[in-house]
Protein backbone atom coordinates (compact mmCIF):
# COMPACT_ATOMS: atom_id res chain seq x y z
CA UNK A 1 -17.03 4.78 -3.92
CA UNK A 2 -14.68 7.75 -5.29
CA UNK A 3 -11.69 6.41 -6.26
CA UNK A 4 -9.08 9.51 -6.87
CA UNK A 5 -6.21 7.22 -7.20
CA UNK A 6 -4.71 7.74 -10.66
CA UNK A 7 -4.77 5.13 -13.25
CA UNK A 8 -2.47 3.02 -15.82
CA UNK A 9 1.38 4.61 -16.11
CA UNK A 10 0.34 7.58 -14.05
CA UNK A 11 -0.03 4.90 -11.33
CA UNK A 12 2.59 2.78 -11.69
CA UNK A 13 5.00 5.75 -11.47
CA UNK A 14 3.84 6.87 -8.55
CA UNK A 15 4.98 3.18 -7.13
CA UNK A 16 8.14 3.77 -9.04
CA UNK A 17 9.24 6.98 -7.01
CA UNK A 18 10.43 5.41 -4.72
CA UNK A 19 13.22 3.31 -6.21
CA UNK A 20 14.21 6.45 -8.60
CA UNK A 21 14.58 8.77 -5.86
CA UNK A 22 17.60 9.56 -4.69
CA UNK A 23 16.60 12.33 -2.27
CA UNK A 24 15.95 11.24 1.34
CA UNK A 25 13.29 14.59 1.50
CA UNK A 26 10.55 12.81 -0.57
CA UNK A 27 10.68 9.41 1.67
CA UNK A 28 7.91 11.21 4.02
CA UNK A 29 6.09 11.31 0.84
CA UNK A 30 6.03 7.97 -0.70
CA UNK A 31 4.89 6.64 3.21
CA UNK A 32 2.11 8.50 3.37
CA UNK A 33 1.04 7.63 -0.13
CA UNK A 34 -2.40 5.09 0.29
CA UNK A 35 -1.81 1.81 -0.07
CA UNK A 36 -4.13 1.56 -3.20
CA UNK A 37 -0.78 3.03 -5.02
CA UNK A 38 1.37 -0.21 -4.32
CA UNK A 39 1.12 -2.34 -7.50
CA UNK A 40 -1.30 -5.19 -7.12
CA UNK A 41 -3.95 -3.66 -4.33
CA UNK A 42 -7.15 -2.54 -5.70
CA UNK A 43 -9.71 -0.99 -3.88
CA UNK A 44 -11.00 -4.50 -2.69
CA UNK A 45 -7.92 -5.48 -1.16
CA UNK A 46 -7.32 -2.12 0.31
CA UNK A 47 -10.40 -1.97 1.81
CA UNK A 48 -9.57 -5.72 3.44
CA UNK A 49 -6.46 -4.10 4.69
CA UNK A 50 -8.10 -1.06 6.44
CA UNK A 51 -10.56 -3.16 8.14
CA UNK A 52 -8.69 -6.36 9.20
CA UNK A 53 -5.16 -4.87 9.69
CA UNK A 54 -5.39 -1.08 10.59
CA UNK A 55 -3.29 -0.56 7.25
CA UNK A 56 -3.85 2.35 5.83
CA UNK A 57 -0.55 3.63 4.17
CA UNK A 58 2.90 2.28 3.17
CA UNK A 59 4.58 3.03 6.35
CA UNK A 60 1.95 1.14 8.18
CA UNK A 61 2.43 -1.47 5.83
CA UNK A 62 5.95 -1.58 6.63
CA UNK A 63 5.60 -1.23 10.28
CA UNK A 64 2.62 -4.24 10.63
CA UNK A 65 4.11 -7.31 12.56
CA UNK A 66 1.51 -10.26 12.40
CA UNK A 67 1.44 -11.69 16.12
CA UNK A 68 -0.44 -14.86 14.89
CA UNK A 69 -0.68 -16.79 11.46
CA UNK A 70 -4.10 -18.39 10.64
CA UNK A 71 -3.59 -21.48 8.62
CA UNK A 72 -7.22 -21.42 5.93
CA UNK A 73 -5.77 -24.38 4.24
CA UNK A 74 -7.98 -27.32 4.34
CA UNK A 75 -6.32 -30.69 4.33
C-alpha cells in the first residue's frame, strides 16, 4: 500500500491547522483532508473506517450519525 500521508511533525501540523487558523477560507481544506491525518488513525484504522462506515474524510467524520450501537462486551 502507498502511503503519501506525511510523517512525524509534518503530520501532526497538518492536524494542528485547524485550531491555528483563523481564516474561514482554509475550512474547505482541512475537511477534505483524509482521515489518516487526524492524530491516532493509522492506515489500519482508516481502512476499518472506509469499509465499515463510508468515512473517508473529516467532514464525513463529522457528519456520521451511528443509527445503532453494537454492544462487543462479553459479560
Amino acid at each position: 500500500m502507498n502511503n503519501s500521508l506525511p510523517a512525524g511533525e509534518d503530520r501532526r501540523a497538518l492536524v494542528c491547522i485547524f485550531a491555528k487558523s483563523n481564516s474561514i477560507s482554509s475550512l474547505p481544506t482541512i475537511l477534505s483532508s483524509p482521515i489518516e491525518y487526524l492524530h491516532g488513525i493509522t492506515a489500519f484504522k482508516g481502512d476499518l473506517l472506509r469499509k465499515e462506515l463510508g468515512i473517508f474524510t473529516f467532514k464525513d467524520l463529522l457528519e456520521h450519525y451511528p443509527f445503532r450501537h453494537v454492544d462487543n462486551n462479553l459479560k
